[in-house]
N, C-alpha and C. Protein backbone atom coordinates (compact mmCIF):
# COMPACT_ATOMS: atom_id res chain seq x y z
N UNK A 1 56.88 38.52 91.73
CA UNK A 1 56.19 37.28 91.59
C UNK A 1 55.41 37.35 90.29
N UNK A 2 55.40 36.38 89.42
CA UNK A 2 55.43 36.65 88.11
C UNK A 2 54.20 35.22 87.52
N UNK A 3 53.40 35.32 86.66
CA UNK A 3 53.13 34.52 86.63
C UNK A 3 53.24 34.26 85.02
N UNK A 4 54.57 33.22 84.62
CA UNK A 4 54.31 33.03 82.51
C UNK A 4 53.21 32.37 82.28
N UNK A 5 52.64 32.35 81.36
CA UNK A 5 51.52 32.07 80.84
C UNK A 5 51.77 30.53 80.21
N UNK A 6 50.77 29.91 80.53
CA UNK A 6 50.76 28.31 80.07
C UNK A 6 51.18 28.21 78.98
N UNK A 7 52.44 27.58 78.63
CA UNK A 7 52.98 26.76 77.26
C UNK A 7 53.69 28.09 76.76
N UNK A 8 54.12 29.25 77.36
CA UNK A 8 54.80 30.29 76.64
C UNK A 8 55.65 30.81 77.41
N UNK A 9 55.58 29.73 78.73
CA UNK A 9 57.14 30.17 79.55
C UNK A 9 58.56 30.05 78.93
N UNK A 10 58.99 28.77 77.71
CA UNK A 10 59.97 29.38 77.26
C UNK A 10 60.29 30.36 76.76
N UNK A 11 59.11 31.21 75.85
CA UNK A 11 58.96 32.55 75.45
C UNK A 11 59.49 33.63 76.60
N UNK A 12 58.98 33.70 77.49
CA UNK A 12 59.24 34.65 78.70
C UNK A 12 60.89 33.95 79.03
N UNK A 13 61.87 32.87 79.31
CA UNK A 13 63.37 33.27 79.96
C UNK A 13 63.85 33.33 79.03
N UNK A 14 63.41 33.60 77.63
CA UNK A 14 64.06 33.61 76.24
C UNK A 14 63.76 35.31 76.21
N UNK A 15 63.24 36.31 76.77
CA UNK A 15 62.90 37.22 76.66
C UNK A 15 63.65 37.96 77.82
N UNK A 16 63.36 36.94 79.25
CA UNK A 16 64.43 37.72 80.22
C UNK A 16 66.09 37.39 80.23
N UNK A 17 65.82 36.51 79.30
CA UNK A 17 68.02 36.40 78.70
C UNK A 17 68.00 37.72 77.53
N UNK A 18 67.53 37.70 76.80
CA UNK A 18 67.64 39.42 75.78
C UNK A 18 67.65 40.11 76.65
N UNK A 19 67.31 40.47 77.62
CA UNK A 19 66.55 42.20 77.77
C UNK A 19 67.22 42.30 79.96
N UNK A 20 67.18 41.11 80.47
CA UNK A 20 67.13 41.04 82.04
C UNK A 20 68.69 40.89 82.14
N UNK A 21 68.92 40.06 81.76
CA UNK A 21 70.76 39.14 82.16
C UNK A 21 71.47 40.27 82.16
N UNK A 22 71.51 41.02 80.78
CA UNK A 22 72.56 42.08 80.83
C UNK A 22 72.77 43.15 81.97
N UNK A 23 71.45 43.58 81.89
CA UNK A 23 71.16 44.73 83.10
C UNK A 23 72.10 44.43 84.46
N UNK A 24 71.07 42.93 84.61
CA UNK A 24 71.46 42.30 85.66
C UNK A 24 72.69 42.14 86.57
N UNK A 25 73.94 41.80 85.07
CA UNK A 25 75.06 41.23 85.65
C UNK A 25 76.02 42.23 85.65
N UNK A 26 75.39 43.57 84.98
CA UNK A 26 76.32 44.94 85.31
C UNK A 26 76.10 45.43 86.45
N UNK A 27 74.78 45.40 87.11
CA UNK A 27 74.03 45.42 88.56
C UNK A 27 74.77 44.87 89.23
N UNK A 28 75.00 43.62 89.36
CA UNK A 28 76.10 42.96 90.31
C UNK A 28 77.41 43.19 90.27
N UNK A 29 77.81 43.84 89.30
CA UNK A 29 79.32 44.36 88.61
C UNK A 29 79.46 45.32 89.61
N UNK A 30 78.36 46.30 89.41
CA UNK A 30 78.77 47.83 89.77
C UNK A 30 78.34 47.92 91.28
N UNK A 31 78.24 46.25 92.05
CA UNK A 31 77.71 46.29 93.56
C UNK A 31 76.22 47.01 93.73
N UNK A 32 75.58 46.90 92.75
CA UNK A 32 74.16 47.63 93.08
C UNK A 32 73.00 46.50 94.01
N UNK A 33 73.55 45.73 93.14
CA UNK A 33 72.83 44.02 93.88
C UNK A 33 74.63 43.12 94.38
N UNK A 34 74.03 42.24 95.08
CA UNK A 34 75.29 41.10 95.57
C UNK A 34 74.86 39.73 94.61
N UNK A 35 73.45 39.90 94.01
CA UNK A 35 73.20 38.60 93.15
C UNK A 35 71.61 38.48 92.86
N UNK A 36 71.44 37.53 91.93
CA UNK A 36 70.05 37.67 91.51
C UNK A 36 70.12 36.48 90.87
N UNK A 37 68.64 35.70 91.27
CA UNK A 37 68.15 34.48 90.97
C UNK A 37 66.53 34.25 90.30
N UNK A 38 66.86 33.80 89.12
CA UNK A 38 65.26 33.69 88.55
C UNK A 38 64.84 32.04 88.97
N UNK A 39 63.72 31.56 89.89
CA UNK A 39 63.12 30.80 90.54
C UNK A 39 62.11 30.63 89.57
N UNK A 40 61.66 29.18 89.44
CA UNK A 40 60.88 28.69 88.34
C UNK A 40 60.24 27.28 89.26
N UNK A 41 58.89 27.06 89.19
CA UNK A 41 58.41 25.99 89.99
C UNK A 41 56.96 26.22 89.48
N UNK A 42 56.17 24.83 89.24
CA UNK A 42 54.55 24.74 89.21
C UNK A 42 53.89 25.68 90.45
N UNK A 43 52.57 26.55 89.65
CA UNK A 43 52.04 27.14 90.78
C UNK A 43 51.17 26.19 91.69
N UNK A 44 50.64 26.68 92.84
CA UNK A 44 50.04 25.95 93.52
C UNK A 44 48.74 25.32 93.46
N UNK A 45 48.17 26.78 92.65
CA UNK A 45 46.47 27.02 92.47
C UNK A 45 46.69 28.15 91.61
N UNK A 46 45.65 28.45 90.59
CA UNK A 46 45.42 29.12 89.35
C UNK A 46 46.03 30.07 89.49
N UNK A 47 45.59 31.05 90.58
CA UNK A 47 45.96 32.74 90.51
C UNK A 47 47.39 32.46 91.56
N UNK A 48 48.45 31.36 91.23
CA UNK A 48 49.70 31.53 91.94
C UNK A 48 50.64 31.95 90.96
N UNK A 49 51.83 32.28 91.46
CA UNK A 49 53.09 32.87 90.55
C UNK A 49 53.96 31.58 90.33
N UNK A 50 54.81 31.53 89.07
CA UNK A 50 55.35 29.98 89.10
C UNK A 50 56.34 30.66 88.42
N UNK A 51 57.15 31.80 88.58
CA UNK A 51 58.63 32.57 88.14
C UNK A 51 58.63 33.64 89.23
N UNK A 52 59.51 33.83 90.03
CA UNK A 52 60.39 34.54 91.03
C UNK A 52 61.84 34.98 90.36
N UNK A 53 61.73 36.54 90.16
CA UNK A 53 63.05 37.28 90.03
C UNK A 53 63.37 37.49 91.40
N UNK A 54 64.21 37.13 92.17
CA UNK A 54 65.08 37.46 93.44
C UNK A 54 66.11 38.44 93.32
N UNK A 55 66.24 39.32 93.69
CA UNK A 55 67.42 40.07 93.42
C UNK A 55 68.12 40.16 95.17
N UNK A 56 68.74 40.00 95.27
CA UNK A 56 69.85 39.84 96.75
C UNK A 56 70.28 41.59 97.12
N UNK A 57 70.33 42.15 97.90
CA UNK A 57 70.87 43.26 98.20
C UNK A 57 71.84 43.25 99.27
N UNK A 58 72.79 44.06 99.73
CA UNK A 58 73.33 44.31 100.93
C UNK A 58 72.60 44.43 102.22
N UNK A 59 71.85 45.34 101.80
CA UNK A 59 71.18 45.54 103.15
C UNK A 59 70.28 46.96 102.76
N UNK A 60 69.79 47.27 103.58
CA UNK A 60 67.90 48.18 103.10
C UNK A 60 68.65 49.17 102.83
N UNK A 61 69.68 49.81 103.42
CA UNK A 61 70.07 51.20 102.79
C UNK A 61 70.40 51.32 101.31
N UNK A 62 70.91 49.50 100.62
CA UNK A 62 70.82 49.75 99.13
C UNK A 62 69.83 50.47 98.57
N UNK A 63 68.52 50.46 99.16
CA UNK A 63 67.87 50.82 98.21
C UNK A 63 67.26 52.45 98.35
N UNK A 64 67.99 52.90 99.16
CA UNK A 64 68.17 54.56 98.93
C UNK A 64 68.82 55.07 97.33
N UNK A 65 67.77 55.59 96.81
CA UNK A 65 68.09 56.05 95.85
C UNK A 65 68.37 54.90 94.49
N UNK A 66 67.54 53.72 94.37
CA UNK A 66 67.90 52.50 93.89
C UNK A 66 67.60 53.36 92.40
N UNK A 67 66.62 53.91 92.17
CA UNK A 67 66.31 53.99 90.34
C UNK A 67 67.45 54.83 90.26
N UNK A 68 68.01 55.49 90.90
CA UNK A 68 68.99 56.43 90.42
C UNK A 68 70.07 55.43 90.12
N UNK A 69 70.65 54.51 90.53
CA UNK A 69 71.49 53.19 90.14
C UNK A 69 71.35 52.48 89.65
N UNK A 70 70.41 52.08 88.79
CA UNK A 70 69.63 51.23 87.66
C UNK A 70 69.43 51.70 86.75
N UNK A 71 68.22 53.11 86.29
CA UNK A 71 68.22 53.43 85.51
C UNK A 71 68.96 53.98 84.20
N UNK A 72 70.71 54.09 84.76
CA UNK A 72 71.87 54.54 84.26
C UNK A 72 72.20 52.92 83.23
N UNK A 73 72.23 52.04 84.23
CA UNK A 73 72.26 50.65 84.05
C UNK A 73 71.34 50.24 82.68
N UNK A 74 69.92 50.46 82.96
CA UNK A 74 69.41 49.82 81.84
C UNK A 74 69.30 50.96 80.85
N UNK A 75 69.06 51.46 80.83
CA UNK A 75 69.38 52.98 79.62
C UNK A 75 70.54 52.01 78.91
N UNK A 76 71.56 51.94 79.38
CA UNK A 76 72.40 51.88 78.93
C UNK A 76 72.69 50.10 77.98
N UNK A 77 71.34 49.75 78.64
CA UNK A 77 71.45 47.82 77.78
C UNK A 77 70.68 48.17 77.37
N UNK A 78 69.11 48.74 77.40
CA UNK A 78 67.90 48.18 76.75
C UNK A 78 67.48 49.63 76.01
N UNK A 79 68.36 50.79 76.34
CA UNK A 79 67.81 52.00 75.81
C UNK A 79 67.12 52.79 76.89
N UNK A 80 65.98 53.80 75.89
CA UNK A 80 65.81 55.03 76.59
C UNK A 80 64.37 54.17 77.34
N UNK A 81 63.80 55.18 78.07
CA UNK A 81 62.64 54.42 78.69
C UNK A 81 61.67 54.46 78.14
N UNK A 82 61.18 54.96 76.98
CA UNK A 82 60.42 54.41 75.60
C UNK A 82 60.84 53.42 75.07
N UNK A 83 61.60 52.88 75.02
CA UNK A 83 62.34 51.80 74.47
C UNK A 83 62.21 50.67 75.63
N UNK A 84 62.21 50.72 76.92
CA UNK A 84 62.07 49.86 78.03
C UNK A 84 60.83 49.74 77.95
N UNK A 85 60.26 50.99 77.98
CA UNK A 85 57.96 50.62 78.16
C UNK A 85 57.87 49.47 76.86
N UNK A 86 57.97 49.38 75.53
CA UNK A 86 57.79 48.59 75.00
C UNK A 86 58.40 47.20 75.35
N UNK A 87 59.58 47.13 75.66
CA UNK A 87 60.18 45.27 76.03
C UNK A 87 58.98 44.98 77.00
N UNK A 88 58.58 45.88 78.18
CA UNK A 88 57.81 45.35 78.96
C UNK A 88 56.40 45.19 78.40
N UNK A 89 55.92 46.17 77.47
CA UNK A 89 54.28 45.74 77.13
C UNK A 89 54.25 44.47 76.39
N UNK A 90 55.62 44.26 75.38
CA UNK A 90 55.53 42.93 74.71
C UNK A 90 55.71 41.87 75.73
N UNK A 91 56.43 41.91 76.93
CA UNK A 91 56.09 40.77 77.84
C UNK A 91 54.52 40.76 78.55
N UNK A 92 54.14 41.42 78.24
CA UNK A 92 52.21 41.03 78.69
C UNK A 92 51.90 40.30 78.01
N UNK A 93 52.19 39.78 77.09
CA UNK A 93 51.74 38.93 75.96
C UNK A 93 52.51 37.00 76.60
N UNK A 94 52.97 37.06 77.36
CA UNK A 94 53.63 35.99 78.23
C UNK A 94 54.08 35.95 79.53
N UNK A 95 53.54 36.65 80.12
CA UNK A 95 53.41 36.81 81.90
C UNK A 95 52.17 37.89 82.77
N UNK A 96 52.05 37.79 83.35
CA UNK A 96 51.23 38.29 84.18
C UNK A 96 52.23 38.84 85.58
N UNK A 97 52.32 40.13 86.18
CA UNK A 97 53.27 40.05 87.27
C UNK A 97 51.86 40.42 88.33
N UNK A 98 52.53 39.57 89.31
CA UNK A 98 51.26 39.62 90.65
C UNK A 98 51.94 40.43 91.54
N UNK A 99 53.04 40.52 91.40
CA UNK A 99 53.48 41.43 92.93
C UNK A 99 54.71 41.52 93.01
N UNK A 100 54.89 42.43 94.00
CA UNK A 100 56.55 42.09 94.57
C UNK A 100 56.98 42.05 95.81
N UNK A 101 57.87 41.68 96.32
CA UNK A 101 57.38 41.45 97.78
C UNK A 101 59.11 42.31 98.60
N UNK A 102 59.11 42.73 99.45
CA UNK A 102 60.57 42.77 100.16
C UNK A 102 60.76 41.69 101.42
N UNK A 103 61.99 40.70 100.92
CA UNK A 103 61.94 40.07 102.41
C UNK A 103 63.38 40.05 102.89
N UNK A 104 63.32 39.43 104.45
CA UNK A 104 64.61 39.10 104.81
C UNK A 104 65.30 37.85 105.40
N UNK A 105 66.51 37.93 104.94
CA UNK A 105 67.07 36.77 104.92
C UNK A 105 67.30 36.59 106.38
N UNK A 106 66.59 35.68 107.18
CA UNK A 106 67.14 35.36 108.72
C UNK A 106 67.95 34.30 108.98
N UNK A 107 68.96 34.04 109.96
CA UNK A 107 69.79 32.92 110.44
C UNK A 107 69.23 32.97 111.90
N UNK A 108 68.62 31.65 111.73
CA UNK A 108 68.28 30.79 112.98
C UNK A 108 69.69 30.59 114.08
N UNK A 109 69.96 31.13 115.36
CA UNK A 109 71.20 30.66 115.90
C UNK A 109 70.47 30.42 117.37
């Protein structure tokens, strides 16, 4: 849960198309995720989030051992993880992240 900063949210999906998409859609390539959705909506009240990265999984055992299946992933788009700590400190400069949450998808029957 993410919050871009007033009047510099195009800055921030202009930043998560460089640096997020790629990762992303090799993630879904290599079955690490089943899909991933960036959610964009007015916050409610000041300290709300108004950008949601969703990422979809199979199911909770995906995430046994998840950095070990990612980190190969983005190493491999964005570089070493000196190279990742910076993309992310320059996004402080246009988001705020509040949290993250795990949920699940239920069907009402």
């Amino acid at each position: 849960m993410i919050k871009a900063k007033y009047g510099l949210e195009d800055d921030y999906f202009k930043n998560l198309h460089a640096t997020l998409k790629g990762p992303l859609d090799e993630a879904k390539k290599e079955k690490v995720i089943l899909d991933y959705k960036i959610l964009f909506g007015e916050a409610a009240f000041p300290q709300d989030y108004n950008v949601m990265i969703l990422l979809e999984f199979a199911n909770m055992a995906a995430f046994d051992n998840l950095r070990d299946k990612f980190d190969p992933i983005f190493i491999k788009a964005a570089g070493s993880v000196d190279q990742q700590t910076q993309i992310q400190v320059k996004r402080l400069d246009v988001r705020e992240v509040l949290g993250e949450k795990i949920m699940r998808e239920i069907s009402l029957k």
